[in-house]
N, C-alpha and C. Protein backbone atom coordinates (compact mmCIF):
# COMPACT_ATOMS: atom_id res chain seq x y z
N UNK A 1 33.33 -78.57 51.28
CA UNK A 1 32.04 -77.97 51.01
C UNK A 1 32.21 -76.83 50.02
N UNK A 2 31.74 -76.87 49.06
CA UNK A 2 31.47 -75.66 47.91
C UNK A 2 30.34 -74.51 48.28
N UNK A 3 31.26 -73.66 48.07
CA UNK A 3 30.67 -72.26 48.68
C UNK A 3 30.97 -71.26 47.23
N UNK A 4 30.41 -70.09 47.31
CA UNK A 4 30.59 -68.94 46.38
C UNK A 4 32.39 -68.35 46.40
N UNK A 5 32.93 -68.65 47.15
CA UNK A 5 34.47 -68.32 46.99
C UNK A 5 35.13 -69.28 46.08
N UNK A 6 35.04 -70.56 46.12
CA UNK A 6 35.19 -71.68 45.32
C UNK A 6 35.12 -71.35 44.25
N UNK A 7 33.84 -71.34 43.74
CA UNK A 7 33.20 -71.10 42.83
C UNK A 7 34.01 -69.65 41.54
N UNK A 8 34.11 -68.39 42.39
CA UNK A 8 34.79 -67.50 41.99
C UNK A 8 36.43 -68.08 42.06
N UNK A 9 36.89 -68.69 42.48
CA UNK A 9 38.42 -69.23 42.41
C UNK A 9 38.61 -70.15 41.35
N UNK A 10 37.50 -71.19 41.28
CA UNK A 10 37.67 -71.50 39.73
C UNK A 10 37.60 -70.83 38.50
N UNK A 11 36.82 -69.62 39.09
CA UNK A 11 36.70 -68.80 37.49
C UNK A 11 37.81 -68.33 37.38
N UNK A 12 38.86 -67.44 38.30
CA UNK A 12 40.12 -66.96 38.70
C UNK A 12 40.45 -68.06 37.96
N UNK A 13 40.71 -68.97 38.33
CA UNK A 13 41.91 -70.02 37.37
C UNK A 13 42.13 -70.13 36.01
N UNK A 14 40.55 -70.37 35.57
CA UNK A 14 40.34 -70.44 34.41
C UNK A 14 41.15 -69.12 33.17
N UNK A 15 41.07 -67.93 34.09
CA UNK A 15 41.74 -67.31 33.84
C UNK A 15 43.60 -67.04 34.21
N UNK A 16 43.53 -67.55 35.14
CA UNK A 16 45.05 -67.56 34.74
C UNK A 16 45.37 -66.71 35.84
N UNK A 17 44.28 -66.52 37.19
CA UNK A 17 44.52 -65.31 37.99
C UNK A 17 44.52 -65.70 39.33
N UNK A 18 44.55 -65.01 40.39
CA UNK A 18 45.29 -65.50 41.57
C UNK A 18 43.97 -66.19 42.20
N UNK A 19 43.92 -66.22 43.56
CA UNK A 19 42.87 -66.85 44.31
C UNK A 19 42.71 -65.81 45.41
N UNK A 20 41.51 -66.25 46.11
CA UNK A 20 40.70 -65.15 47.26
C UNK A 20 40.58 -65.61 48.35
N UNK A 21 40.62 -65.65 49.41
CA UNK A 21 39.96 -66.04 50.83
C UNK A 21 38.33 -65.97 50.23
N UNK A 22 38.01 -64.77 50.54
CA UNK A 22 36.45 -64.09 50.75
C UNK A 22 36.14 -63.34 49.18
N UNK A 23 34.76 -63.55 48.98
CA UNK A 23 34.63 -62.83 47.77
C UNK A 23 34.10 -61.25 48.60
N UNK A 24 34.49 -61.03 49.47
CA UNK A 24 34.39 -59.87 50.04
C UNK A 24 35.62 -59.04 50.59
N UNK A 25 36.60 -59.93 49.94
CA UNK A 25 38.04 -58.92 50.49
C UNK A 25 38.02 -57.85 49.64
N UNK A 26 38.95 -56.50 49.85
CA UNK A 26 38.87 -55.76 48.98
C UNK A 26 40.63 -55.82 48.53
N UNK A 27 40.10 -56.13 47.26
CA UNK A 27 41.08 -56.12 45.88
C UNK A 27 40.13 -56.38 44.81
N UNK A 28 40.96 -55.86 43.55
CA UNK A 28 40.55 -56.14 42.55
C UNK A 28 39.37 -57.46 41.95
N UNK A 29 40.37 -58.45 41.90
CA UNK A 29 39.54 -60.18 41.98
C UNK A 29 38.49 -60.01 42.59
N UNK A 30 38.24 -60.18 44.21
CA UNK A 30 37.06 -60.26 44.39
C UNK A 30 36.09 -59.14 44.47
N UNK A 31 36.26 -57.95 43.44
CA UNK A 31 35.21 -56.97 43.68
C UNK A 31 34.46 -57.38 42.35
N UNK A 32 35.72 -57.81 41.46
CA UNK A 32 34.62 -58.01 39.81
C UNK A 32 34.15 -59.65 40.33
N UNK A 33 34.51 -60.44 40.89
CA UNK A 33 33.73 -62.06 41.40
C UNK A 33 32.56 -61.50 41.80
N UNK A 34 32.31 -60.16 43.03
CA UNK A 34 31.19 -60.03 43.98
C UNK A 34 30.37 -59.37 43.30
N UNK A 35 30.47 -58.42 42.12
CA UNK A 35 29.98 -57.48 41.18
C UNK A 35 29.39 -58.47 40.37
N UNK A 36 29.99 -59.87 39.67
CA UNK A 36 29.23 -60.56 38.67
C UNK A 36 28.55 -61.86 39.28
N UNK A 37 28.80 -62.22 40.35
CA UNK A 37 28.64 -63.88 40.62
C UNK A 37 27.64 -64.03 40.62
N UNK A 38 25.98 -63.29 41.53
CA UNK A 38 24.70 -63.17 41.59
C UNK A 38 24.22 -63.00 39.88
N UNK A 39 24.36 -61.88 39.50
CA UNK A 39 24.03 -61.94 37.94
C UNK A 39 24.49 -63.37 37.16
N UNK A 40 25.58 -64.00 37.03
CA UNK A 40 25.70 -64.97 36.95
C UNK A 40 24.84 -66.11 36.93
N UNK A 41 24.73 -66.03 38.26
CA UNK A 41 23.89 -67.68 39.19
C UNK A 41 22.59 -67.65 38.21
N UNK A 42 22.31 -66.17 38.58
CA UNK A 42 20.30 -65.91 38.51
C UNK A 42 19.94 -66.53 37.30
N UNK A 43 21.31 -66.13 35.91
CA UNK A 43 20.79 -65.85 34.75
C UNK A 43 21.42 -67.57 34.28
N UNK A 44 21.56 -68.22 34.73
CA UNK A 44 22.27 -69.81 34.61
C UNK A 44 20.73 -70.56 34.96
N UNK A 45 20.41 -69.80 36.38
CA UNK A 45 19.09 -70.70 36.75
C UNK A 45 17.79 -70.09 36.08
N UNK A 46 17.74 -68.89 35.28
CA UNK A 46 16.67 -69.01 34.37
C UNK A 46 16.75 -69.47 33.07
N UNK A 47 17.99 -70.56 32.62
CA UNK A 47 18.21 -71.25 31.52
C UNK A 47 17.60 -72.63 31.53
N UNK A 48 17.17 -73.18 32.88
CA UNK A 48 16.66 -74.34 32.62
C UNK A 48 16.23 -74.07 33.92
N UNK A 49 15.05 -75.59 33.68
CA UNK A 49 14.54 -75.83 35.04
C UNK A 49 15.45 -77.34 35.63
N UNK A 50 16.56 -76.42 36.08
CA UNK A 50 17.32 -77.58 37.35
C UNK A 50 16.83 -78.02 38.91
N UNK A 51 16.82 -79.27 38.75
CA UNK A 51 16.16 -80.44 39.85
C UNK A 51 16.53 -79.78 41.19
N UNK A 52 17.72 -79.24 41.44
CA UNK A 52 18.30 -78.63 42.30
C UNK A 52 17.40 -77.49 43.06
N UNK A 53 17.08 -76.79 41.99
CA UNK A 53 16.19 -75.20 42.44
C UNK A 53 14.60 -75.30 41.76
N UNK A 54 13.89 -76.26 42.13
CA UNK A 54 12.66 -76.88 41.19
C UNK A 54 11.75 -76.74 42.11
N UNK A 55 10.88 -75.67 42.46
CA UNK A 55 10.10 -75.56 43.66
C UNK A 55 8.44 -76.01 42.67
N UNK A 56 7.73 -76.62 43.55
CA UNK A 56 6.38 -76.43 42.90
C UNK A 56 5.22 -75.88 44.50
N UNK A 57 4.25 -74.72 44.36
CA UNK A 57 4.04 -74.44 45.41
C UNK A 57 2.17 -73.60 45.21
N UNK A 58 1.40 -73.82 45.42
CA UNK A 58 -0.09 -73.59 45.52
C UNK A 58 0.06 -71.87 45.61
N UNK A 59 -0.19 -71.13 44.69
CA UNK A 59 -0.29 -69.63 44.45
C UNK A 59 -0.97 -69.22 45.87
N UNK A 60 -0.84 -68.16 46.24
CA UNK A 60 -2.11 -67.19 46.76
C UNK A 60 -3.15 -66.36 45.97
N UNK A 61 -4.06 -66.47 46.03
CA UNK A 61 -4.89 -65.88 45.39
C UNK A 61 -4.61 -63.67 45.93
N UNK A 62 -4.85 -62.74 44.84
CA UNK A 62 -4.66 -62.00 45.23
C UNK A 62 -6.04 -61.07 45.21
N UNK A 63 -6.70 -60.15 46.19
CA UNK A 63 -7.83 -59.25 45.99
C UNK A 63 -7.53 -58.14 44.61
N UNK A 64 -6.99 -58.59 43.41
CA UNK A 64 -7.21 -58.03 42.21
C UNK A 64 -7.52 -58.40 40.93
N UNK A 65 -8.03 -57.67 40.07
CA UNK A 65 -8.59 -58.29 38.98
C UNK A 65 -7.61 -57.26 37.91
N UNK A 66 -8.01 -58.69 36.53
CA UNK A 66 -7.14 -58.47 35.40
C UNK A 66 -8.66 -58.81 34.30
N UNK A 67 -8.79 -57.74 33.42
CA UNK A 67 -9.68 -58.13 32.41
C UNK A 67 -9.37 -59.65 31.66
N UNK A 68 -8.25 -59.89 31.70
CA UNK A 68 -7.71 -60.53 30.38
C UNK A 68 -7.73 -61.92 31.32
N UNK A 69 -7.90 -62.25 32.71
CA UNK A 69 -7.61 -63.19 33.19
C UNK A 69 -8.88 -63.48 34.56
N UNK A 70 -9.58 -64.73 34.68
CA UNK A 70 -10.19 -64.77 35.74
C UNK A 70 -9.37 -64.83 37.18
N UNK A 71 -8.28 -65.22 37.39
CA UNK A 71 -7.83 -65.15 38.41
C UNK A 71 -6.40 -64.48 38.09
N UNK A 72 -5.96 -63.81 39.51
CA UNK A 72 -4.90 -63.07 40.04
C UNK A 72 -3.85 -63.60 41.25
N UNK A 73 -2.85 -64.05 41.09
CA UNK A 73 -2.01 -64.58 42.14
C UNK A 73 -0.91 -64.01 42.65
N UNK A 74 -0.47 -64.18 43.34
CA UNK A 74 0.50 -63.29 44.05
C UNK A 74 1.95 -64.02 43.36
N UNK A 75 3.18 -63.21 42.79
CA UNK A 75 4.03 -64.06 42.10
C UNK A 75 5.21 -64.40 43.23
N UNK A 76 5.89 -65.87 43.46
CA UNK A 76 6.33 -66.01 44.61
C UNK A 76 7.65 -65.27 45.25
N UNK A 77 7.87 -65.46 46.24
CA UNK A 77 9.52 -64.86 46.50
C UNK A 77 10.30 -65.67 46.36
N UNK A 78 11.37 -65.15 46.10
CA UNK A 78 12.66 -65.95 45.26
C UNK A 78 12.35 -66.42 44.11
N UNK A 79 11.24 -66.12 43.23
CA UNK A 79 11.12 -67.02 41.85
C UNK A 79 11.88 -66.07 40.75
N UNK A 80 12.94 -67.11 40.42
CA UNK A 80 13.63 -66.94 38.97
C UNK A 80 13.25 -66.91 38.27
N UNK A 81 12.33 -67.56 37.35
CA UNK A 81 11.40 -68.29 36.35
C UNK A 81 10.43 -68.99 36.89
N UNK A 82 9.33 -68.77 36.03
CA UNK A 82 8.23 -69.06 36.56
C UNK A 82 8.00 -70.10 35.11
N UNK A 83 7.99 -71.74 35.46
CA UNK A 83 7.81 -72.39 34.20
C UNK A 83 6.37 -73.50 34.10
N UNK A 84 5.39 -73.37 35.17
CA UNK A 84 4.27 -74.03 34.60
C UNK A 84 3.28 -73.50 35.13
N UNK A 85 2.05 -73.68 35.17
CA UNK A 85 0.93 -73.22 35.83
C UNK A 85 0.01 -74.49 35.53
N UNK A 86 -0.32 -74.88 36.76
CA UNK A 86 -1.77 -76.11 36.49
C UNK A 86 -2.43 -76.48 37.85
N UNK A 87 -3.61 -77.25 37.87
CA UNK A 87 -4.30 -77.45 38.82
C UNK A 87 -4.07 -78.68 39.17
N UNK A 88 -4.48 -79.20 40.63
CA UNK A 88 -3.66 -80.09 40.95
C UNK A 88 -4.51 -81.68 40.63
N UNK A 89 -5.44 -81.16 39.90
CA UNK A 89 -6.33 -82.39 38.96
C UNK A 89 -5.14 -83.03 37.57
N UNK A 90 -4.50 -81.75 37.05
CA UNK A 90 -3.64 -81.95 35.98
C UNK A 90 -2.31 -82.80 36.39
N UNK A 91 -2.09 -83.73 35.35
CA UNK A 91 -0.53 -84.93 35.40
C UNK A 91 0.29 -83.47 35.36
N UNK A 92 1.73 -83.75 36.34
CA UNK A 92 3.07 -82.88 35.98
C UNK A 92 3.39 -82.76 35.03
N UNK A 93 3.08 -84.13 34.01
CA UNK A 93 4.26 -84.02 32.59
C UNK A 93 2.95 -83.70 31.42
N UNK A 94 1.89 -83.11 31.64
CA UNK A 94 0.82 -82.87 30.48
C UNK A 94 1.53 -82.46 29.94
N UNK A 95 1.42 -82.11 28.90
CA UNK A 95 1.42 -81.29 27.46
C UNK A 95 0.39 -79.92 27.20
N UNK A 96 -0.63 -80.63 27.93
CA UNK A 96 -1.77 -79.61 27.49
C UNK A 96 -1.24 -78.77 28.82
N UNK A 97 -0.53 -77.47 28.21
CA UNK A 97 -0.27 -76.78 29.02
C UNK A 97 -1.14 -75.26 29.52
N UNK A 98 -1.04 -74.57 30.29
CA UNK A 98 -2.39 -73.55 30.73
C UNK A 98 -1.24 -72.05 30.62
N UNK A 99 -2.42 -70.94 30.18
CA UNK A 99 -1.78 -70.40 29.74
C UNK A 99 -1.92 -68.76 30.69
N UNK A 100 -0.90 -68.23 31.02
CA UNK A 100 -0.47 -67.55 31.84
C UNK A 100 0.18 -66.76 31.75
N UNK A 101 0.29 -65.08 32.55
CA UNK A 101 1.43 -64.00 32.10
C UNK A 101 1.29 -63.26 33.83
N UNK A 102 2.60 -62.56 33.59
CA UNK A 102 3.28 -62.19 34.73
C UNK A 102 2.94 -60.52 34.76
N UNK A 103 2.52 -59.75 35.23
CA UNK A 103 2.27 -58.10 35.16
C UNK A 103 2.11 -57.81 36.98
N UNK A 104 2.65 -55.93 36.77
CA UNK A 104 2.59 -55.77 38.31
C UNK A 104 0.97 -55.38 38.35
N UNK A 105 0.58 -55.47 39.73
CA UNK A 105 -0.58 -54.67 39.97
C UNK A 105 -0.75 -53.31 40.53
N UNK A 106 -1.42 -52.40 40.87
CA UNK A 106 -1.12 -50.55 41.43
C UNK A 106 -0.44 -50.78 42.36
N UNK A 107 0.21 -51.57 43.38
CA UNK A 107 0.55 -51.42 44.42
C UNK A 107 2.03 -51.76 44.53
N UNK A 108 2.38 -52.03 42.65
CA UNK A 108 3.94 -52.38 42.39
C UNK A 108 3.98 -53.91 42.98
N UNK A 109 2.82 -54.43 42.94
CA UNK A 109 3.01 -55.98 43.60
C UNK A 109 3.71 -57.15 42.00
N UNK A 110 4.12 -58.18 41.72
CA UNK A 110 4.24 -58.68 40.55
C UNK A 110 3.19 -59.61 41.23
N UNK A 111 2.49 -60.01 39.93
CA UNK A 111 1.30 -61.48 40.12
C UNK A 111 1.17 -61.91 38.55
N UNK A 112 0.76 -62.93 38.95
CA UNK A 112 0.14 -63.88 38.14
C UNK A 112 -1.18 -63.93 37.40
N UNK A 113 -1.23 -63.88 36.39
CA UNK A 113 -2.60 -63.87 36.03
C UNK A 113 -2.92 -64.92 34.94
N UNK A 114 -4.16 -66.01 35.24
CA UNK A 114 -4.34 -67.12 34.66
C UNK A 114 -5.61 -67.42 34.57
N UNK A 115 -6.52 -68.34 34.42
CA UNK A 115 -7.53 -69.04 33.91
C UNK A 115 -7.69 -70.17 35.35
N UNK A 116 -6.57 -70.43 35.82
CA UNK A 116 -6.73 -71.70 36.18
C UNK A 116 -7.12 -71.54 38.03
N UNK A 117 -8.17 -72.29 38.87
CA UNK A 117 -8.88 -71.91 40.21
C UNK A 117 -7.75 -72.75 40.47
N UNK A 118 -7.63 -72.65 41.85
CA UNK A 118 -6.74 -73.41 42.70
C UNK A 118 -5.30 -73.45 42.50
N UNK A 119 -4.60 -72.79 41.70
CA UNK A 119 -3.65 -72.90 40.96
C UNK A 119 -1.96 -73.14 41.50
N UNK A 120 -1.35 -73.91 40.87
CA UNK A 120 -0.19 -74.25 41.53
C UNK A 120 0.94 -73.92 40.50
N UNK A 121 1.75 -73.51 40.87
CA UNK A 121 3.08 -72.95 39.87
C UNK A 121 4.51 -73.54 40.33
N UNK A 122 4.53 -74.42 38.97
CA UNK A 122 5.99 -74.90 39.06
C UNK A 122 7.18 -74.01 39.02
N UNK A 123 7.96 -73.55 39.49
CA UNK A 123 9.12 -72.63 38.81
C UNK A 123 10.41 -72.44 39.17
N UNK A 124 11.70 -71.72 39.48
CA UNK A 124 12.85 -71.83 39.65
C UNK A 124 13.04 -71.14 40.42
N UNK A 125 13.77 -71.80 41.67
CA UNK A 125 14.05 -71.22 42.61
C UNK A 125 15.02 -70.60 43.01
N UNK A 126 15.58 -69.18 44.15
CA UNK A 126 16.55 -68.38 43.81
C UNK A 126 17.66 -69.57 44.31
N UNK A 127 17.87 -70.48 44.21
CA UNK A 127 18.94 -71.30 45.08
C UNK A 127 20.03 -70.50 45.08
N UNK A 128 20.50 -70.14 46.40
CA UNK A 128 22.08 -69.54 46.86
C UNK A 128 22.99 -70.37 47.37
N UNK A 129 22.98 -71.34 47.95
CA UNK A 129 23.13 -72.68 48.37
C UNK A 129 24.37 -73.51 47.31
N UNK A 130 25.16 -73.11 47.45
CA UNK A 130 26.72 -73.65 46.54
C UNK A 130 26.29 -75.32 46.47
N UNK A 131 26.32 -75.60 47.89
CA UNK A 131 26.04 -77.04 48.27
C UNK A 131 24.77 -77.52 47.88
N UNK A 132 23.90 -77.11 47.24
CA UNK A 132 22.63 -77.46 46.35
C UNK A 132 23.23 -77.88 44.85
N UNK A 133 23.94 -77.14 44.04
CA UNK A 133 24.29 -77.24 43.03
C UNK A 133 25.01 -78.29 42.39
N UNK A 134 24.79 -78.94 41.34
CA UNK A 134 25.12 -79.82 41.06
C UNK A 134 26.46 -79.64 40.53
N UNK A 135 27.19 -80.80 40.38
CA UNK A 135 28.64 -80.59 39.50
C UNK A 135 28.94 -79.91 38.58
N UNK A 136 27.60 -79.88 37.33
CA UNK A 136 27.65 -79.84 35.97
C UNK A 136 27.33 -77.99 36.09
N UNK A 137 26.41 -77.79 37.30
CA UNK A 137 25.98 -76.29 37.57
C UNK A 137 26.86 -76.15 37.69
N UNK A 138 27.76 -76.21 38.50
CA UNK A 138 29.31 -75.52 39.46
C UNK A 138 29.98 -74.92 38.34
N UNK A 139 30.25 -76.11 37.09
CA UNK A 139 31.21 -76.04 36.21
C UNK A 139 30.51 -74.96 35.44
N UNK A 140 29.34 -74.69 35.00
CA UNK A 140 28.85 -74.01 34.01
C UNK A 140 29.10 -72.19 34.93
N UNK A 141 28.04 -72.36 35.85
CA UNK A 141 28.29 -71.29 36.98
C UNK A 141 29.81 -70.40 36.82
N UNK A 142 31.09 -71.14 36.87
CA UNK A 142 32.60 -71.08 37.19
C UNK A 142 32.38 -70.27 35.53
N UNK A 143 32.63 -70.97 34.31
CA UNK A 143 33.04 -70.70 33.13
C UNK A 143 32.61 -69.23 32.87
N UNK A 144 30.77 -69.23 32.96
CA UNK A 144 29.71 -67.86 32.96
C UNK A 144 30.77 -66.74 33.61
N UNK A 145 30.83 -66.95 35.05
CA UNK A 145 31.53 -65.96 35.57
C UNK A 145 32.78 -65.46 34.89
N UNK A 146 33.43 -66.45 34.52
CA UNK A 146 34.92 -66.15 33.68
C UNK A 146 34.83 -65.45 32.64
N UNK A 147 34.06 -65.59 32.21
CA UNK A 147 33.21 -64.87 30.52
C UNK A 147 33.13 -63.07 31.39
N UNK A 148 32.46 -63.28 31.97
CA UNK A 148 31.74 -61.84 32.76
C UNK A 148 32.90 -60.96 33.24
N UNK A 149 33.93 -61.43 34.19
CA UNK A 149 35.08 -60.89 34.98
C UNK A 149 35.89 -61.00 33.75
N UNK A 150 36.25 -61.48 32.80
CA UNK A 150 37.14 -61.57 31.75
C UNK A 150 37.87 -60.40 31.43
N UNK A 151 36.78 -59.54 30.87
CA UNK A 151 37.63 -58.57 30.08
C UNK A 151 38.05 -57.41 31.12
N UNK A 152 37.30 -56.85 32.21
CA UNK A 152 37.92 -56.28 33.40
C UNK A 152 39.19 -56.70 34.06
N UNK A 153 39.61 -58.09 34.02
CA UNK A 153 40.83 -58.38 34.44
C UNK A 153 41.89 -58.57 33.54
N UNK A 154 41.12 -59.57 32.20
CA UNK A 154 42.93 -59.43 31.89
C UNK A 154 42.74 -58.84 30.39
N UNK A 155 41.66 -57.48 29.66
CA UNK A 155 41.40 -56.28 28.88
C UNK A 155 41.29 -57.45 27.37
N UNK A 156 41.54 -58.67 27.04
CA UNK A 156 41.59 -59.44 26.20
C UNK A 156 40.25 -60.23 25.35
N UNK A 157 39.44 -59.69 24.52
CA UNK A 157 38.60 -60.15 24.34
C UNK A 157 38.70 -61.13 23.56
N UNK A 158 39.71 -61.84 23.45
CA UNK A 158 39.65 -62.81 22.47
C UNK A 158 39.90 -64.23 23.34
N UNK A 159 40.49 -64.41 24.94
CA UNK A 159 40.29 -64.93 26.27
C UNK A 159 38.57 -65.29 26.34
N UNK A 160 38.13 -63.76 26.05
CA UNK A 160 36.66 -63.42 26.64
C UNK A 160 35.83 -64.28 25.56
N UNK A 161 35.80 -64.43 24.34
CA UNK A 161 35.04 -64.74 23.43
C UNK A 161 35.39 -66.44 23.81
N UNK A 162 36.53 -67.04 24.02
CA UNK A 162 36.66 -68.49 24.39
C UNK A 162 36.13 -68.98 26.00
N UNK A 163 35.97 -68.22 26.59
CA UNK A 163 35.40 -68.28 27.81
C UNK A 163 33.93 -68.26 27.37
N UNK A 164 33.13 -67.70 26.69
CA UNK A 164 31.84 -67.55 26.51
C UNK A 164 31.57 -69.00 25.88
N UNK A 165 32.72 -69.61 24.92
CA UNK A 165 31.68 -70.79 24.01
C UNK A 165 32.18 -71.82 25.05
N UNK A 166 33.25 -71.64 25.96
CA UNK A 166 33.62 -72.99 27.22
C UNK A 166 32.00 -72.86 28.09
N UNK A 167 31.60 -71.63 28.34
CA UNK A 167 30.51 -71.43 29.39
C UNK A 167 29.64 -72.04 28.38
N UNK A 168 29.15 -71.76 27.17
CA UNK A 168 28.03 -72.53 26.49
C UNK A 168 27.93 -74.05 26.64
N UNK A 169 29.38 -74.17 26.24
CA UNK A 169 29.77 -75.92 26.14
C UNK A 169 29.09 -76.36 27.88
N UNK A 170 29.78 -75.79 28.56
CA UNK A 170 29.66 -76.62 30.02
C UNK A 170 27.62 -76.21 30.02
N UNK A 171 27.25 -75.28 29.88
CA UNK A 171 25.70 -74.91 30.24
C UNK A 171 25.03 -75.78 29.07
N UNK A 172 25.35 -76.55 27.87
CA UNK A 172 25.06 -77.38 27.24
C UNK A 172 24.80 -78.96 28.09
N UNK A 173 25.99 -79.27 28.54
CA UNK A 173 26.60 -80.25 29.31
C UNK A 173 25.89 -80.85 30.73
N UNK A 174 25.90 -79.60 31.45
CA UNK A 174 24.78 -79.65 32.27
C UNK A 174 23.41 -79.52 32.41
N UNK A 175 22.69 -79.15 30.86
CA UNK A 175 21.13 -78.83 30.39
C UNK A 175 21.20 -80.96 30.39
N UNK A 176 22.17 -81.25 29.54
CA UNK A 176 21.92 -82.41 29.22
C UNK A 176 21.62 -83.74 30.22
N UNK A 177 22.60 -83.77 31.15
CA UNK A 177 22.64 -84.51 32.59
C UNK A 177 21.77 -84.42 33.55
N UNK A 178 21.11 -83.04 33.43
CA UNK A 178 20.19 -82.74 34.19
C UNK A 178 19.02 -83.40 33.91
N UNK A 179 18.30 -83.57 32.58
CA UNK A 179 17.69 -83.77 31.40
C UNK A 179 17.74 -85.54 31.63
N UNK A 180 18.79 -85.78 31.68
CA UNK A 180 18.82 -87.58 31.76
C UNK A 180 18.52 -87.77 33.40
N UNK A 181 18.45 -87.33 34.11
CA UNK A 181 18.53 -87.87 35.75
C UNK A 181 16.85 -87.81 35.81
N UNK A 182 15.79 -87.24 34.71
CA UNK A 182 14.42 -87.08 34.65
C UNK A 182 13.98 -88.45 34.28
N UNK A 183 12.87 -88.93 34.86
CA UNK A 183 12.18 -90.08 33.59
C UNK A 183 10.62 -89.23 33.52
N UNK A 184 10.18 -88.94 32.93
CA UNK A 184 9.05 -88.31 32.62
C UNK A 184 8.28 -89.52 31.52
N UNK A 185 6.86 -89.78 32.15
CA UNK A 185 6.00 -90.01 31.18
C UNK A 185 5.10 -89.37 30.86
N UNK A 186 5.02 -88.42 29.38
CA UNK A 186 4.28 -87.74 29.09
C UNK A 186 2.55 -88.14 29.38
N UNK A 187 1.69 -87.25 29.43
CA UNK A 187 0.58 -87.76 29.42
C UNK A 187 -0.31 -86.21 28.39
N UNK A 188 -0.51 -86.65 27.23
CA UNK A 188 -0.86 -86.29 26.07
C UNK A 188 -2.11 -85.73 25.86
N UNK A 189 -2.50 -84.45 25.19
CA UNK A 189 -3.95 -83.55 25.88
C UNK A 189 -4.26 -84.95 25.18
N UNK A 190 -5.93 -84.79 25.41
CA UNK A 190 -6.97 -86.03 24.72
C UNK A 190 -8.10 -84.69 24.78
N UNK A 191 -7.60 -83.68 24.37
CA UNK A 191 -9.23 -82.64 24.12
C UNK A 191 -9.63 -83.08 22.61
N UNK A 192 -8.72 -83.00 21.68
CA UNK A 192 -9.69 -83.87 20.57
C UNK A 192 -10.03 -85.14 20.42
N UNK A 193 -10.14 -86.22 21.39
CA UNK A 193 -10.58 -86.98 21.64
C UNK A 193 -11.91 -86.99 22.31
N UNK A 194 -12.10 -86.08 23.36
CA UNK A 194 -12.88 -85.71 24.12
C UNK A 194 -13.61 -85.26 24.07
N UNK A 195 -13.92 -83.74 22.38
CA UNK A 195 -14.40 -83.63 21.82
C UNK A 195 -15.17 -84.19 20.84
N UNK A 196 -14.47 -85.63 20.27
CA UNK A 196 -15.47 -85.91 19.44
C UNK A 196 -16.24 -86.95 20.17
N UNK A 197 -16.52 -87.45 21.15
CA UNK A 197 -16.92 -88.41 22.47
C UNK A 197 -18.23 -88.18 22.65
């Protein structure tokens, strides 16, 4: 079973460095693993929308108003990225997409503010869950971290700069696989169709 120690032990390798029980022992290794691995994950899963962490979930409406927007929603917990907004009349794979922005309200709350009644928001979820993650994540996840812990462990930025284009390569790798395991049939606005009708 793949867990977050794993995960940090492959990056350790990659570098050339020892291994951990716990990313909570105290030594060196696992304080820069426990210091970068979350920053890591978060900023991997707001690079794409992976099948893995792909929540879609009916907003709450919130008691506030936004000039710029008829409705106000409450923005969810655990959301990484927030990547669609539509009503549940609208196909998943439209095109004609609805248009939406993220601001706090006085009460330091974050929400949503949109056009659209009933509204449902596709977006990325905080997945912590090692065992959620796909292969191609693991590998990309592992490299990222190596890039991050790099120059704190072994002071070499020229390690660090080849670790960054291995992490691109693998976060390439896995955008792509992810990308093929989809079949999407678009379904195409028809407002200028509809318009001239």
């Amino acid at each position: 079973m793949m867990n977050n120690t794993d995960i940090c032990n492959m990056a350790l390798a990659y570098l050339a460095k020892g291994r951990i029980s716990s990313i909570d022992e105290n030594n060196e290794l696992a304080r820069q693993c426990k210091l970068f691995y979350d920053h890591s994950r978060k900023g991997l899963l707001r690079e794409y929308s992976w099948g893995f962490a792909k929540r879609i979930i009916r907003l709450a409406e919130l008691d506030a108003s936004n000039p710029d927007w008829k409705y106000v929603y409450a923005y969810p917990e655990k959301c990484v990225c927030a990547r669609r907004i539509f009503n549940e009349k609208e196909t998943v794979n439209s095109l004609d997409k609805d248009k939406y922005d993220l601001f706090l309200i006085s009460d330091n709350t974050q929400a949503i503010g949109c056009d659209v009644y009933q509204a449902y928001l596709e977006y990325t979820y905080d997945a912590e869950d090692a065992e959620l993650f796909s292969s191609d994540f693991v590998e990309a996840l592992a490299r990222m971290l190596a890039f991050n812990i790099c120059l704190q462990l072994n002071g070499n930025g020229t390690i660090q700069q080849t670790q960054y284009q291995l992490a691109q390569a693998a976060l390439s790798r896995a955008k792509y696989t992810t990308a093929a395991e989809r079949q999407d049939k678009l379904d195409y606005p028809d407002k200028y169709f509809t318009a001239r009708m």
